[in-house]
Protein backbone atom coordinates (compact mmCIF):
# COMPACT_ATOMS: atom_id res chain seq x y z
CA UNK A 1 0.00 0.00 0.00
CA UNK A 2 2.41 2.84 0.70
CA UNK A 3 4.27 1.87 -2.50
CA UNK A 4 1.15 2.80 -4.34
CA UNK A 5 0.98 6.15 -2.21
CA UNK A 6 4.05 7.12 -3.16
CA UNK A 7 3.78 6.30 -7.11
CA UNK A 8 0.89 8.44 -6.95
CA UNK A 9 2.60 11.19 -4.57
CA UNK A 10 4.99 11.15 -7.71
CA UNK A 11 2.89 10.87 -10.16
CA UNK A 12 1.02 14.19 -9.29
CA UNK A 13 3.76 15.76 -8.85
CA UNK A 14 5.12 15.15 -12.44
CA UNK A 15 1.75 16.24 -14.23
CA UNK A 16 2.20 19.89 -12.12
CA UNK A 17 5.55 20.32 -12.62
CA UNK A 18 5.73 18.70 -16.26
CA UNK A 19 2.29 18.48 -17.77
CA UNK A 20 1.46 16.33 -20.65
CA UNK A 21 -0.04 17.92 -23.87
CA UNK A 22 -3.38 16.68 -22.97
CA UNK A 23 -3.60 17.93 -19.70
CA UNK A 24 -2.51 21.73 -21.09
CA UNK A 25 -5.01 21.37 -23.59
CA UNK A 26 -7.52 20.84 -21.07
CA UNK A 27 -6.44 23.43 -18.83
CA UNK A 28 -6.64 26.00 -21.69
CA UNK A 29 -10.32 24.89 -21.86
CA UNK A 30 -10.78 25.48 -18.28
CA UNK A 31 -9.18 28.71 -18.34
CA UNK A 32 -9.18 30.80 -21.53
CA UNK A 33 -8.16 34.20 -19.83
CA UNK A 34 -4.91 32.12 -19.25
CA UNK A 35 -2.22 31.43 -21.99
CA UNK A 36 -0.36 28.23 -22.05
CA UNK A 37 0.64 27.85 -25.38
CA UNK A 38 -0.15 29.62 -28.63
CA UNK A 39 -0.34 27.35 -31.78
CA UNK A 40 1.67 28.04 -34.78
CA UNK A 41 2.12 27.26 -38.08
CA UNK A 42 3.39 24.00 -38.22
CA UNK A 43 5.72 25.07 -40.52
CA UNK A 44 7.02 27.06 -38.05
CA UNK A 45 9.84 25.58 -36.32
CA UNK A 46 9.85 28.12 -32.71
CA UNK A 47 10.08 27.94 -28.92
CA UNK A 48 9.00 30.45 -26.42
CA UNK A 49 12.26 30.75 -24.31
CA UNK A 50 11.27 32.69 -20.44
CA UNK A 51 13.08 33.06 -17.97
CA UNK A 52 11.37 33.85 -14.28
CA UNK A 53 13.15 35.81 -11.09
CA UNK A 54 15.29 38.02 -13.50
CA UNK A 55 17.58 39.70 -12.70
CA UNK A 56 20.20 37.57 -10.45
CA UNK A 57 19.71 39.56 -7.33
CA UNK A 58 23.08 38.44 -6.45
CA UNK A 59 25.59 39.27 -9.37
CA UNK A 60 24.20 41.16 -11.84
CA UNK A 61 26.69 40.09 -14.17
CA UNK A 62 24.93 36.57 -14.43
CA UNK A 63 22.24 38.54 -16.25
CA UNK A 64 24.55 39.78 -18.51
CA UNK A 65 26.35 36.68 -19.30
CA UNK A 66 22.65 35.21 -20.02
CA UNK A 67 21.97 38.41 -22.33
CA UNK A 68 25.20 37.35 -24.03
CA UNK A 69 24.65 33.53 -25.35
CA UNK A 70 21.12 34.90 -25.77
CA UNK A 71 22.82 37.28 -28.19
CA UNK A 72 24.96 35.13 -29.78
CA UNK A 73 22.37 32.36 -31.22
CA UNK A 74 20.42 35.01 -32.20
CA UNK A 75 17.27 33.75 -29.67
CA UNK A 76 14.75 36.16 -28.04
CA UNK A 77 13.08 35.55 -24.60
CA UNK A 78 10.71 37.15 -22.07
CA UNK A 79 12.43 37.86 -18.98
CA UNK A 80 9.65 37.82 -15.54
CA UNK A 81 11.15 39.63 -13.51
CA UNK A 82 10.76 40.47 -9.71
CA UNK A 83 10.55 44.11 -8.30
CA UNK A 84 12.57 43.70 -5.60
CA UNK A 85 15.34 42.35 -7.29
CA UNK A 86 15.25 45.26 -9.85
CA UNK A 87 15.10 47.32 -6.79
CA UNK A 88 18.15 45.88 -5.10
CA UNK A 89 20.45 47.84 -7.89
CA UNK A 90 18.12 50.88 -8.35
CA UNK A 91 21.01 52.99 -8.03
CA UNK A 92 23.03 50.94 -10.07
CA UNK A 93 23.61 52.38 -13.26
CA UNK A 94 24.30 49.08 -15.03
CA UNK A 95 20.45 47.94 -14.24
CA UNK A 96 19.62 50.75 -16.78
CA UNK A 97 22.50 49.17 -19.04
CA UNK A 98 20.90 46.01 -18.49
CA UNK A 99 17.51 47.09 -19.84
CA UNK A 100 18.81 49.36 -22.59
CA UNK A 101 20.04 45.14 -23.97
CA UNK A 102 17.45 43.80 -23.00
CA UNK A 103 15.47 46.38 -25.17
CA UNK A 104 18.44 47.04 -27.81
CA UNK A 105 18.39 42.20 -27.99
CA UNK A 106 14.39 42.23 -29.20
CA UNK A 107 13.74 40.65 -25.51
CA UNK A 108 10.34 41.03 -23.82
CA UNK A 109 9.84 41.89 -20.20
CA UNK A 110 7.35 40.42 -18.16
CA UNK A 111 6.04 40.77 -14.36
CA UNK A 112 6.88 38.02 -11.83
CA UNK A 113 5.67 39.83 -8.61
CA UNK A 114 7.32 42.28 -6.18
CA UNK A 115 9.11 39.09 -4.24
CA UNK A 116 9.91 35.59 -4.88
CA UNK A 117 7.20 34.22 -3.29
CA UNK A 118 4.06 32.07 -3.67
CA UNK A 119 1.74 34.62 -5.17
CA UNK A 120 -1.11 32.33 -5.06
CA UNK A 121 -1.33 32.51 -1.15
CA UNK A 122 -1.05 36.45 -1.35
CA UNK A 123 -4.57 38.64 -0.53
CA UNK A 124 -6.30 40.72 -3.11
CA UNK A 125 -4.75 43.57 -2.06
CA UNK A 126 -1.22 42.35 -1.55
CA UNK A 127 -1.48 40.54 -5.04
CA UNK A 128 -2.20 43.68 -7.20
CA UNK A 129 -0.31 46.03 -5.38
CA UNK A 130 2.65 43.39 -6.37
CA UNK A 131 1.47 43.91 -9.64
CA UNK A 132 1.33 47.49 -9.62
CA UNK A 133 4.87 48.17 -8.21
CA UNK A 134 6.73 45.73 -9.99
CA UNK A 135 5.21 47.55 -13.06
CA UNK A 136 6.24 50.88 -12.02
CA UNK A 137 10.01 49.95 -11.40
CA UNK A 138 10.31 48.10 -14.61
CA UNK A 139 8.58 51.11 -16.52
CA UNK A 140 11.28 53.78 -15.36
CA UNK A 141 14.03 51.37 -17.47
CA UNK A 142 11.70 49.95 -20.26
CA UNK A 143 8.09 50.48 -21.54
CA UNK A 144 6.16 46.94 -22.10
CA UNK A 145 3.85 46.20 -25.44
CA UNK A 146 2.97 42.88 -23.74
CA UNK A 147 1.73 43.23 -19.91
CA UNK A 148 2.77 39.49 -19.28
CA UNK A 149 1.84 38.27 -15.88
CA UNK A 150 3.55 34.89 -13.98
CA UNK A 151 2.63 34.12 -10.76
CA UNK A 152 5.34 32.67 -8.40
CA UNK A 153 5.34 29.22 -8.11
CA UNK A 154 3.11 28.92 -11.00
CA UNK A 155 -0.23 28.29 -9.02
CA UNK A 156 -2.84 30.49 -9.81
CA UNK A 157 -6.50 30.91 -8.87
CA UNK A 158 -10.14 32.50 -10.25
CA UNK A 159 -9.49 35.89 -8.51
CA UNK A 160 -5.86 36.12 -9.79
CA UNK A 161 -7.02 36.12 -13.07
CA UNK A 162 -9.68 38.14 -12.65
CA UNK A 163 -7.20 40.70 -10.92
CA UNK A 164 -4.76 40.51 -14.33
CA UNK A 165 -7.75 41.01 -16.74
CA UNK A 166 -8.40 44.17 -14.29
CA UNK A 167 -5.25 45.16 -14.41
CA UNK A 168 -4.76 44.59 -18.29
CA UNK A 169 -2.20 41.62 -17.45
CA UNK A 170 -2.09 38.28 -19.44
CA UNK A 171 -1.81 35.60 -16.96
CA UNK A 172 1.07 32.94 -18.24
């Protein structure tokens, strides 16, 4: 018996953290205001490359080094980035250097949330106001066409979404 507890443990876990087709398609059903994947052209050979809990609060030069194999296979990706770690080099002026490549590259820049944290569990308030200033520190380096939004940890509810429509976010 706990052998069969524990395939199952595991097997839940997989399908969250590594969903098969089938269960995306589904989801997308459940949840059109979300985006999970966007079909192409079949002839279209493409991946949507993001990276989440940009930049490296810790050594900004990581970022760079990304922003440099990015560069040099010619790929594009949207960063989600968190507020606070944009905040930790505010008066940094290679965090403006850093957007002026991101911008200069053809990347996009999305919102992750003010910290690295579950944003699922946060109130109403403490959700959009997450939102709101993570938005306002990454508009004083870049402006956005795309308002992507993607929740820490991934989990979203109902009222999340409901809160990015409000807001004018895409929940991803």
């Amino acid at each position: 018996m706990p052998i069969i507890l524990i395939c199952l443990i595991l097997i839940i876990i997989f399908m969250i953290y590594a969903p098969p087709r089938p269960l995306i398609v589904i989801m997308s059903k459940c949840y059109p205001d979300v985006l999970f994947y966007m079909r192409l052209p079949s002839n279209l050979k493409s991946i949507a490359l993001t990276i989440d809990d940009f930049p490296n609060v810790n050594d900004l030069s990581i970022s760079f080094r990304l922003l440099d194999i990015l560069r040099l296979y010619n790929a594009r990706c949207t960063f989600f980035t968190i507020g606070s770690h944009i905040g930790h080099y505010e008066d940094s002026p290679e965090i403006q250097r850093l957007f002026e490549c991101l911008k200069a590259d053809g990347h996009e820049v999305g919102n992750h949330g003010w910290r690295d944290e579950k944003a699922v569990c946060l109130s109403e308030d403490e959700f959009q106001g997450q939102i709101k200033n993570t938005q306002k520190i990454i508009n004083t380096y870049v402006s956005c066409v795309n308002k992507w939004f993607r929740p820490g940890s991934g989990f979203f509810n109902r009222r999340m979404i409901r809160n990015c429509i409000d807001l004018d976010y895409r929940l991803v």
